[in-house]
C-alpha atoms as a PDB file:
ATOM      1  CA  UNK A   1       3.367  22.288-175.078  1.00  0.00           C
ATOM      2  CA  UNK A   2       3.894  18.894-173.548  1.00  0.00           C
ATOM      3  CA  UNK A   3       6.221  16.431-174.300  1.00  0.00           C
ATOM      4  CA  UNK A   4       5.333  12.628-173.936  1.00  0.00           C
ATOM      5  CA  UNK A   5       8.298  10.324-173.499  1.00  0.00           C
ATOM      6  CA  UNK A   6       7.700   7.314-174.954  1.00  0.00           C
ATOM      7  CA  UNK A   7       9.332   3.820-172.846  1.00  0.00           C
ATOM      8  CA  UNK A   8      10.008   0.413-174.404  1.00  0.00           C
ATOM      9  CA  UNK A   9       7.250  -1.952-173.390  1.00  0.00           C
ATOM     10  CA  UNK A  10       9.397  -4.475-171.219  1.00  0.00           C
ATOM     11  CA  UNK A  11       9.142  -7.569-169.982  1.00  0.00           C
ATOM     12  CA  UNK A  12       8.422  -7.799-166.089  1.00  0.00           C
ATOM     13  CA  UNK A  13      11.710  -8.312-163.815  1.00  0.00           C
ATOM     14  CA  UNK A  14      12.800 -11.565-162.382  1.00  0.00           C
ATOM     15  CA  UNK A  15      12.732 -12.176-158.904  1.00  0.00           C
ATOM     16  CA  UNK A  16      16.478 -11.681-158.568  1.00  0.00           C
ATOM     17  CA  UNK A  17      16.358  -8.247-160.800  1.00  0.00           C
ATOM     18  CA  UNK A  18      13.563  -7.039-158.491  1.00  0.00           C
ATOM     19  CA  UNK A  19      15.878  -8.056-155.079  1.00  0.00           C
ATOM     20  CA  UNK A  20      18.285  -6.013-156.640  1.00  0.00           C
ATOM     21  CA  UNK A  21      16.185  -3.386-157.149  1.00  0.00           C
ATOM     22  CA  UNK A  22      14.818  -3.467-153.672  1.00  0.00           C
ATOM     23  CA  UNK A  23      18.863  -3.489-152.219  1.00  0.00           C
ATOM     24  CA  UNK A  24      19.929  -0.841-154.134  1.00  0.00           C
ATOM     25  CA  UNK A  25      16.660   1.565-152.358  1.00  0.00           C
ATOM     26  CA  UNK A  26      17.554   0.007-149.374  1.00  0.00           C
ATOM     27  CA  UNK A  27      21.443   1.512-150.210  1.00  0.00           C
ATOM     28  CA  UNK A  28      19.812   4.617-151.094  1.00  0.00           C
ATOM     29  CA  UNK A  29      17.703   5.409-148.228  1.00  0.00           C
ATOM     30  CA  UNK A  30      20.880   4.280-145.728  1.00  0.00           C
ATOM     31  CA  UNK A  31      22.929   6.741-147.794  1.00  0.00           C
ATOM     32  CA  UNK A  32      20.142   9.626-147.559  1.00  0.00           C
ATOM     33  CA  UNK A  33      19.400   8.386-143.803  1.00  0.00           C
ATOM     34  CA  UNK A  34      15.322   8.221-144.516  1.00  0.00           C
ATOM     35  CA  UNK A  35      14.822   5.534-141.977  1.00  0.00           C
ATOM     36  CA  UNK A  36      11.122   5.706-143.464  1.00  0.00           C
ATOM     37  CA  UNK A  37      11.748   4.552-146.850  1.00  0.00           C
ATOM     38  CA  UNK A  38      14.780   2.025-145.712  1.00  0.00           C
ATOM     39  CA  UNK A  39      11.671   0.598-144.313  1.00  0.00           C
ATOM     40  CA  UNK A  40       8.962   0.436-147.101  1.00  0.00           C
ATOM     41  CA  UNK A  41      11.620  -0.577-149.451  1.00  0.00           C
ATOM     42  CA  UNK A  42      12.847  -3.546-146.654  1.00  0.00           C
ATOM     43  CA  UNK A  43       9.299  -4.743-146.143  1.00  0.00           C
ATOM     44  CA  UNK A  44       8.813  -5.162-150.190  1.00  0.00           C
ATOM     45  CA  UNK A  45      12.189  -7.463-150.161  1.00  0.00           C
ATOM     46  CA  UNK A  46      11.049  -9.620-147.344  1.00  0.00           C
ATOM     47  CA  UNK A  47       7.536  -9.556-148.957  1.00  0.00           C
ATOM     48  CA  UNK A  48       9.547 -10.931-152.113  1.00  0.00           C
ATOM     49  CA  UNK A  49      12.095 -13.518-150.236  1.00  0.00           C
ATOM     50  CA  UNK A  50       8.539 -14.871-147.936  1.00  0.00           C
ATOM     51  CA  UNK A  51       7.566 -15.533-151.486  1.00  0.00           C
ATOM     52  CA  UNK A  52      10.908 -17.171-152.756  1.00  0.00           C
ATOM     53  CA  UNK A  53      10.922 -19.267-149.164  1.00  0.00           C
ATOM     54  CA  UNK A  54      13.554 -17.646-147.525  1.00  0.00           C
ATOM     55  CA  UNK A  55      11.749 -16.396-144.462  1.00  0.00           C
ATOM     56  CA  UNK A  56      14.510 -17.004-142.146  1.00  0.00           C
ATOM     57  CA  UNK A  57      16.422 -14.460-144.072  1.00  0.00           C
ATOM     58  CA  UNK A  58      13.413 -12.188-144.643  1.00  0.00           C
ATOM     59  CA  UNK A  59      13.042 -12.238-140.403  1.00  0.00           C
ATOM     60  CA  UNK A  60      16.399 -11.488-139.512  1.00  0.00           C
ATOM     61  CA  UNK A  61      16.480  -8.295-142.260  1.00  0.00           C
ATOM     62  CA  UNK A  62      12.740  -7.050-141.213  1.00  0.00           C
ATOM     63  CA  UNK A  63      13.925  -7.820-137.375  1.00  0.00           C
ATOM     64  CA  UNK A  64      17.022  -6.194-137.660  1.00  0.00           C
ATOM     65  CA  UNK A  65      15.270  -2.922-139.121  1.00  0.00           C
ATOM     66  CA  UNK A  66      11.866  -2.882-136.929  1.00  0.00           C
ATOM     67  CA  UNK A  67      13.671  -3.015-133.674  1.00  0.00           C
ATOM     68  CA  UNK A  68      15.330   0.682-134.721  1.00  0.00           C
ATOM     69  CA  UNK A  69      11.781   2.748-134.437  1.00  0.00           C
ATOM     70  CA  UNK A  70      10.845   3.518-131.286  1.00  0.00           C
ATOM     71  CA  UNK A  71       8.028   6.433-132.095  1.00  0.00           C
ATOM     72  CA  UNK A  72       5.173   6.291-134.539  1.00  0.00           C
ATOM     73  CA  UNK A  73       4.020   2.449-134.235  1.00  0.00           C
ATOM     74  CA  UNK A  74       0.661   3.098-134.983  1.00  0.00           C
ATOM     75  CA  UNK A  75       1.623   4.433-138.797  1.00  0.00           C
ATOM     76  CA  UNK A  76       0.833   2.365-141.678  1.00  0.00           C
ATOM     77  CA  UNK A  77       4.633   2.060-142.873  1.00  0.00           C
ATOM     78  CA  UNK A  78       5.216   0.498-139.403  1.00  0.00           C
ATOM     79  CA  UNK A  79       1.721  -1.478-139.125  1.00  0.00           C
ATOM     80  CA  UNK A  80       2.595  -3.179-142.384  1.00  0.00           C
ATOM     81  CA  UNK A  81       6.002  -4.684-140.890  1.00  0.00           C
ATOM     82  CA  UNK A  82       4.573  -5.500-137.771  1.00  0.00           C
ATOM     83  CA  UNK A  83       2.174  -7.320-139.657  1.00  0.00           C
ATOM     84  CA  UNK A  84       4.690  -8.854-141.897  1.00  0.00           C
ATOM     85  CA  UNK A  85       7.134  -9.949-138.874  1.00  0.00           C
ATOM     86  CA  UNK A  86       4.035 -12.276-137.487  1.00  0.00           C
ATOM     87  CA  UNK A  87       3.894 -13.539-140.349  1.00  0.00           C
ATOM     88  CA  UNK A  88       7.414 -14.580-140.617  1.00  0.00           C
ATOM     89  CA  UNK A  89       7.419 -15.776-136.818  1.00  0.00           C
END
């Protein structure tokens, strides 16, 4: 038989509750040394501090990260930053 959880309906995060969600994957993946989802869970924080205005900060962090992958530029993961660092640019 199945069970079904049932959640509390919430209300959706703040901005600052989602950058802290999006630091503490970015902590995770470091830990775990998945370069791959350091860098989908990086792009969504710039994606969110472009939004908040802070592109300087969102360039240097997406910069910082891009510049490790030297194989595999032609993936999605890695199409999406590109795309997202000419934005910030």
């Amino acid at each position: 038989m199945l069970k079904v959880q049932h959640r509390k309906i919430r209300a959706p995060i703040t901005p600052a509750e989602a950058e802290q969600c999006f630091l503490r994957a970015i902590e995770i993946a470091q830990h775990q040394t998945t370069q791959l989802f350091e860098l989908r869970a990086t792009v969504l924080l710039c994606h969110l501090r472009q939004q908040q205005g802070k592109i300087a900060q969102a360039r240097q962090t997406l910069n910082e990260l891009y510049r490790w992958f030297t194989e595999g530029l032609n993936t999605s993961d890695l199409q999406k930053a590109r795309i997202l660092r000419e934005a910030l640019s």
